[in-house]
C-alpha atoms as a PDB file:
ATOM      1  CA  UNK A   1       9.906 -75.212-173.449  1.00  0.00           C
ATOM      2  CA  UNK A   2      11.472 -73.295-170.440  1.00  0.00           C
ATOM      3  CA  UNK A   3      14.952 -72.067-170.614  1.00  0.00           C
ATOM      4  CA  UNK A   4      17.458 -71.522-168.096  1.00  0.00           C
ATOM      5  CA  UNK A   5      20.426 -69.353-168.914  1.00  0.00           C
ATOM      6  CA  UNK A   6      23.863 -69.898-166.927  1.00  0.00           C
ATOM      7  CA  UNK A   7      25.764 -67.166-166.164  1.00  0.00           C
ATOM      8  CA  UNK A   8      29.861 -67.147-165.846  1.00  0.00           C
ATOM      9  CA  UNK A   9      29.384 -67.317-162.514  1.00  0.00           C
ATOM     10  CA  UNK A  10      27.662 -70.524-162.451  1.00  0.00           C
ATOM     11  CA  UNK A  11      24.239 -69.589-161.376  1.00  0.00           C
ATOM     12  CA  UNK A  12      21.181 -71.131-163.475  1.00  0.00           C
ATOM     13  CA  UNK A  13      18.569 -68.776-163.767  1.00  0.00           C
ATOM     14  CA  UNK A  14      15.044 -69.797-165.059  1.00  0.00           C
ATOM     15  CA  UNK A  15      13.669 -67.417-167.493  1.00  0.00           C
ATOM     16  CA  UNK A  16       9.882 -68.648-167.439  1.00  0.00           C
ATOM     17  CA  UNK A  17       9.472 -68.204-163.227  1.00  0.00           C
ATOM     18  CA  UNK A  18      12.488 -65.158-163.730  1.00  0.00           C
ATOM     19  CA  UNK A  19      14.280 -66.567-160.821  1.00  0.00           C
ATOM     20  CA  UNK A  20      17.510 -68.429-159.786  1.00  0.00           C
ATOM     21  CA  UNK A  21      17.361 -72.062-159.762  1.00  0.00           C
ATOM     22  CA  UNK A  22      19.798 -75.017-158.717  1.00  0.00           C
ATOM     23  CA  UNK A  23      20.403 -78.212-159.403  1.00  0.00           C
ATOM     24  CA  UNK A  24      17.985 -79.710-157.719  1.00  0.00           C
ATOM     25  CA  UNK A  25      15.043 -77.584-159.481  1.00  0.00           C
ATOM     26  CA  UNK A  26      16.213 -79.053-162.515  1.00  0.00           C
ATOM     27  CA  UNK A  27      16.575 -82.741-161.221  1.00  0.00           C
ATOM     28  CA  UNK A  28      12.441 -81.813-159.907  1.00  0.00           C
ATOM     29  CA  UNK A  29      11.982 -80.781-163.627  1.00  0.00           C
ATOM     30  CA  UNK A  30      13.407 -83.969-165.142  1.00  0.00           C
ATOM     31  CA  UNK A  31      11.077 -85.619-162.564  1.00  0.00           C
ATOM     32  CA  UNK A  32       8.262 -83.490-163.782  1.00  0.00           C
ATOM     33  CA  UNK A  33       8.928 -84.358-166.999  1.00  0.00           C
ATOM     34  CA  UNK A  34       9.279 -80.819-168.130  1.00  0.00           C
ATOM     35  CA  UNK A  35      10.295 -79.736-171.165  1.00  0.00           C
ATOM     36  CA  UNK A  36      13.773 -77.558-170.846  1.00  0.00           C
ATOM     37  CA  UNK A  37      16.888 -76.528-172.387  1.00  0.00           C
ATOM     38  CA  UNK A  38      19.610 -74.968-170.716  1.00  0.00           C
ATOM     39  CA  UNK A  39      21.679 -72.080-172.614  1.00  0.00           C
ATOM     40  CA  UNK A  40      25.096 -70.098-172.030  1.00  0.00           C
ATOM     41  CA  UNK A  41      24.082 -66.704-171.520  1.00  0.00           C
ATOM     42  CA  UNK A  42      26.497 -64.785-173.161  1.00  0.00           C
ATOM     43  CA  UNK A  43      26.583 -67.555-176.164  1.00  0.00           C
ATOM     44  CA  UNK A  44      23.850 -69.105-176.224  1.00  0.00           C
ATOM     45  CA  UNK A  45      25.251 -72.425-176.814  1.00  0.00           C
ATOM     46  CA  UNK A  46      23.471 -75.408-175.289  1.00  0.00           C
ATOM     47  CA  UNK A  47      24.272 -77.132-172.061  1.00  0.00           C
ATOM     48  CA  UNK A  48      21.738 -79.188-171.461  1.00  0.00           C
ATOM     49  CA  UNK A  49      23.825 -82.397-171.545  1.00  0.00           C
ATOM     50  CA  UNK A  50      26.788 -81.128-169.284  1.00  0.00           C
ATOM     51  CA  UNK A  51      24.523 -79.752-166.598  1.00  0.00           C
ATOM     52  CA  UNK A  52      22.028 -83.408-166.750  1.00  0.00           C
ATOM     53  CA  UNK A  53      25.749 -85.343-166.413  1.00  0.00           C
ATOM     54  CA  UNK A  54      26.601 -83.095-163.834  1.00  0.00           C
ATOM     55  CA  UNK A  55      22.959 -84.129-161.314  1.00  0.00           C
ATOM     56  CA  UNK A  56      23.929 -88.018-162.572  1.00  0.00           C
ATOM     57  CA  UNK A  57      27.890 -86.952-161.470  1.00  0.00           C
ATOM     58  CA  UNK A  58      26.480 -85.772-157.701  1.00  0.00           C
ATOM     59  CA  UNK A  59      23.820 -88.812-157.373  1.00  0.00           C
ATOM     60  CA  UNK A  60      26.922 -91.168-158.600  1.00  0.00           C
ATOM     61  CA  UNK A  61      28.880 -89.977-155.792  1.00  0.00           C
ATOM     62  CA  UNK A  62      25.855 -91.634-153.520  1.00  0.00           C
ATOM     63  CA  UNK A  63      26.611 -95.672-152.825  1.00  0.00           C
ATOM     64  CA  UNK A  64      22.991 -96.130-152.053  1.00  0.00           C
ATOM     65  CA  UNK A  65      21.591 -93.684-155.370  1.00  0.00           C
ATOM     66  CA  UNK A  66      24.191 -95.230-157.883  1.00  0.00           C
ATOM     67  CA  UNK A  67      23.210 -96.672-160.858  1.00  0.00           C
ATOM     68  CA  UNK A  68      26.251 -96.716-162.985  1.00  0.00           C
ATOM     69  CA  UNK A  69      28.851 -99.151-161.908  1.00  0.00           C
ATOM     70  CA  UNK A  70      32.709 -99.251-162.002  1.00  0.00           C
ATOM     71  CA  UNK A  71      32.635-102.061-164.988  1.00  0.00           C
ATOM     72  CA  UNK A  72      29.299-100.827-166.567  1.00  0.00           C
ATOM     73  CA  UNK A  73      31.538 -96.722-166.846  1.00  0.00           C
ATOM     74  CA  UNK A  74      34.519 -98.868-168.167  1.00  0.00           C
ATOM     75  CA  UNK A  75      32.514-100.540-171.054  1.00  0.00           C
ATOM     76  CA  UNK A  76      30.620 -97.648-171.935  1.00  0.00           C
ATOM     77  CA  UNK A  77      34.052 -95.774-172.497  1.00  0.00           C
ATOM     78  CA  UNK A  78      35.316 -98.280-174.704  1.00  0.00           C
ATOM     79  CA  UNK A  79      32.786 -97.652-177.227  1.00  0.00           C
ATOM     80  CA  UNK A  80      33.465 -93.874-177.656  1.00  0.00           C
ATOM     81  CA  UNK A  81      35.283 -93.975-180.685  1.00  0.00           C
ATOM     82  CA  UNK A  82      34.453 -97.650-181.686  1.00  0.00           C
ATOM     83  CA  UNK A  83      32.794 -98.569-184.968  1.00  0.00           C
ATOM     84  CA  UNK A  84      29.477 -99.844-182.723  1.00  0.00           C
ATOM     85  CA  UNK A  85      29.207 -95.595-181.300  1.00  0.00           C
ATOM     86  CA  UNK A  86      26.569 -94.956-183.502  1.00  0.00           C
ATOM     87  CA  UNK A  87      24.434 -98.550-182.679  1.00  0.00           C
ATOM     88  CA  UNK A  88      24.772 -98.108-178.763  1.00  0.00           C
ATOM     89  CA  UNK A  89      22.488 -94.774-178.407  1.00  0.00           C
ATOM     90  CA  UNK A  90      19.658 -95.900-179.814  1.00  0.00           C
ATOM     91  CA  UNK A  91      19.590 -99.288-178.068  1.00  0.00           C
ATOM     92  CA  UNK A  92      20.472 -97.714-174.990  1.00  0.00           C
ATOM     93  CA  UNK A  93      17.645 -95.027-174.997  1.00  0.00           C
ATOM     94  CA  UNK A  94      15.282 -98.176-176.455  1.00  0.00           C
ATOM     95  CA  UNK A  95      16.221-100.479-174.005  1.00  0.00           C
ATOM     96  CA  UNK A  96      15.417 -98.324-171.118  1.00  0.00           C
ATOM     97  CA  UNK A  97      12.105 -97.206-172.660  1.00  0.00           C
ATOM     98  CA  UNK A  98      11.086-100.521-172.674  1.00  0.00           C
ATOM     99  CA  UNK A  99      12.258-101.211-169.494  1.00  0.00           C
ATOM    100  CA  UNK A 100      10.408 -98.033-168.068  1.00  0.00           C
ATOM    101  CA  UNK A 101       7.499 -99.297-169.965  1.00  0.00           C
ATOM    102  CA  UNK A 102       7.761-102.604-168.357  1.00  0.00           C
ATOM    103  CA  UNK A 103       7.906-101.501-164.700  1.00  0.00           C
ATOM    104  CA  UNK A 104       4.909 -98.874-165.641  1.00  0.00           C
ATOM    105  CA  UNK A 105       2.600-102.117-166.586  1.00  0.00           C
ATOM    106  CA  UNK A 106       4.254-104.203-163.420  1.00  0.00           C
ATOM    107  CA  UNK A 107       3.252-101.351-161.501  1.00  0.00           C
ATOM    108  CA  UNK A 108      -0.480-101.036-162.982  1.00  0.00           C
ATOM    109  CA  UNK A 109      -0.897-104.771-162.045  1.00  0.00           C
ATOM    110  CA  UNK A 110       1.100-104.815-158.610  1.00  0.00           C
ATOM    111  CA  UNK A 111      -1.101-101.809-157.866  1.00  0.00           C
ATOM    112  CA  UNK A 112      -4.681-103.492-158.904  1.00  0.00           C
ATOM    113  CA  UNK A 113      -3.851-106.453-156.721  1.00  0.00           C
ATOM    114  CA  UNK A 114      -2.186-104.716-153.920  1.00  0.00           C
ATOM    115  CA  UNK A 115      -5.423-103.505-152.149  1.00  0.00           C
ATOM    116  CA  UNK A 116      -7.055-106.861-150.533  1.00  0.00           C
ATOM    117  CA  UNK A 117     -10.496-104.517-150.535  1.00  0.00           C
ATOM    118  CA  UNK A 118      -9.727-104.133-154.527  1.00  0.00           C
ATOM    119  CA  UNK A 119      -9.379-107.750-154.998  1.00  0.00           C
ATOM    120  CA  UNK A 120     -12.476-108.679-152.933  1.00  0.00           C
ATOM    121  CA  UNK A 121     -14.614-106.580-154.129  1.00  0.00           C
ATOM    122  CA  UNK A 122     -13.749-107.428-158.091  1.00  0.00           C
ATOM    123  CA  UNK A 123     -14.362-111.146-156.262  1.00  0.00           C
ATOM    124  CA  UNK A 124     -17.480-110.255-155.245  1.00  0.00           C
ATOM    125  CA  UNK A 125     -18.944-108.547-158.555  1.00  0.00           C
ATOM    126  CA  UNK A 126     -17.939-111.581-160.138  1.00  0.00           C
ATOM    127  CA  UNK A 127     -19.587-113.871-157.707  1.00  0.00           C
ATOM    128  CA  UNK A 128     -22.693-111.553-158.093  1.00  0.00           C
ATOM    129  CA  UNK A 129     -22.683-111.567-161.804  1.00  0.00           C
ATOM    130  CA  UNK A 130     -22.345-115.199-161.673  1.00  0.00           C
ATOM    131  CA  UNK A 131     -25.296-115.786-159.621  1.00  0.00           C
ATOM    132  CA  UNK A 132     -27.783-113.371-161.266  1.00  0.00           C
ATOM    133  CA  UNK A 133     -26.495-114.943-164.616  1.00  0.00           C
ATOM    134  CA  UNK A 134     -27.773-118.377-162.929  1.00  0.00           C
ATOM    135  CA  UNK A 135     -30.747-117.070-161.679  1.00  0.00           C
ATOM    136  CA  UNK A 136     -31.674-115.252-165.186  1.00  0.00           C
ATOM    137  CA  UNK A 137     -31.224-118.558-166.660  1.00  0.00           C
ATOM    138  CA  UNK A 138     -33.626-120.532-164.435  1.00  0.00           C
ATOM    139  CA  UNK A 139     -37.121-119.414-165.484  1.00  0.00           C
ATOM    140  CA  UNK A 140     -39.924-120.020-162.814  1.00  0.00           C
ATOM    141  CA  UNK A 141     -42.621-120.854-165.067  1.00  0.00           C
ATOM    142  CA  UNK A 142     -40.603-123.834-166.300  1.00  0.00           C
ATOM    143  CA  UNK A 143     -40.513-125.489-163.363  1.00  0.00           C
END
């Protein structure tokens, strides 16, 4: 797991490449699907989940990037607090696994069928399996 350690003066620095990082290294490391924590440096204390809400904060602020809408903010701050708090993580973070699992098979088959030459040429083995099945069941000497 790498960590970063931010300073007072709100610089990240990465401790496995010992360099200074921003924002968007971490957003490539989320894409990556890298393993990291990021730590005070003075107290240690984590701050992982502020800096991750603060990339979401700057990609919000993008019309065409947004994900989270006006009403969709608005209900999820009505549960903080609520009696259902504790139900709507884990269905949250379950729905959009299966979701991401969903668009990962989508994507499988979308990708199989998207090259014409892939498609003709599974057409073809099957035509040619086909007809040497045929032929292997005619026998010559039969006839």
């Amino acid at each position: 797991m790498i960590t970063i350690k931010k300073y007072p003066n709100r610089r990240l620095y990465d401790t496995s490449s010992s360099q200074y990082i921003n924002l968007e290294a971490i957003k490539a490391m989320v894409l990556a699907h890298q393993d990291f924590e990021v730590v005070d440096s003075k107290s240690g204390d984590k701050l992982t989940k502020s800096i991750l809400l603060q990339i979401i904060s700057e990609s919000e602020t993008n019309e065409q990037q947004s994900l989270l809408t006006d009403s969709l903010l608005k209900q999820l701050i009505r549960f903080y607090g609520g009696d259902l708090q504790p139900f709507l993580r884990p269905y949250l973070e379950q729905s959009l696994a299966a979701f991401i699992e969903q668009q990962e098979s989508m994507q499988s088959v979308v990708k199989n069928l998207s090259s014409p030459m892939n498609l003709f040429g599974k057409m073809m083995e099957q035509n040619m399996e086909l007809w040497s099945n045929k032929s292997k069941q005619r026998d010559p000497d039969s006839e």
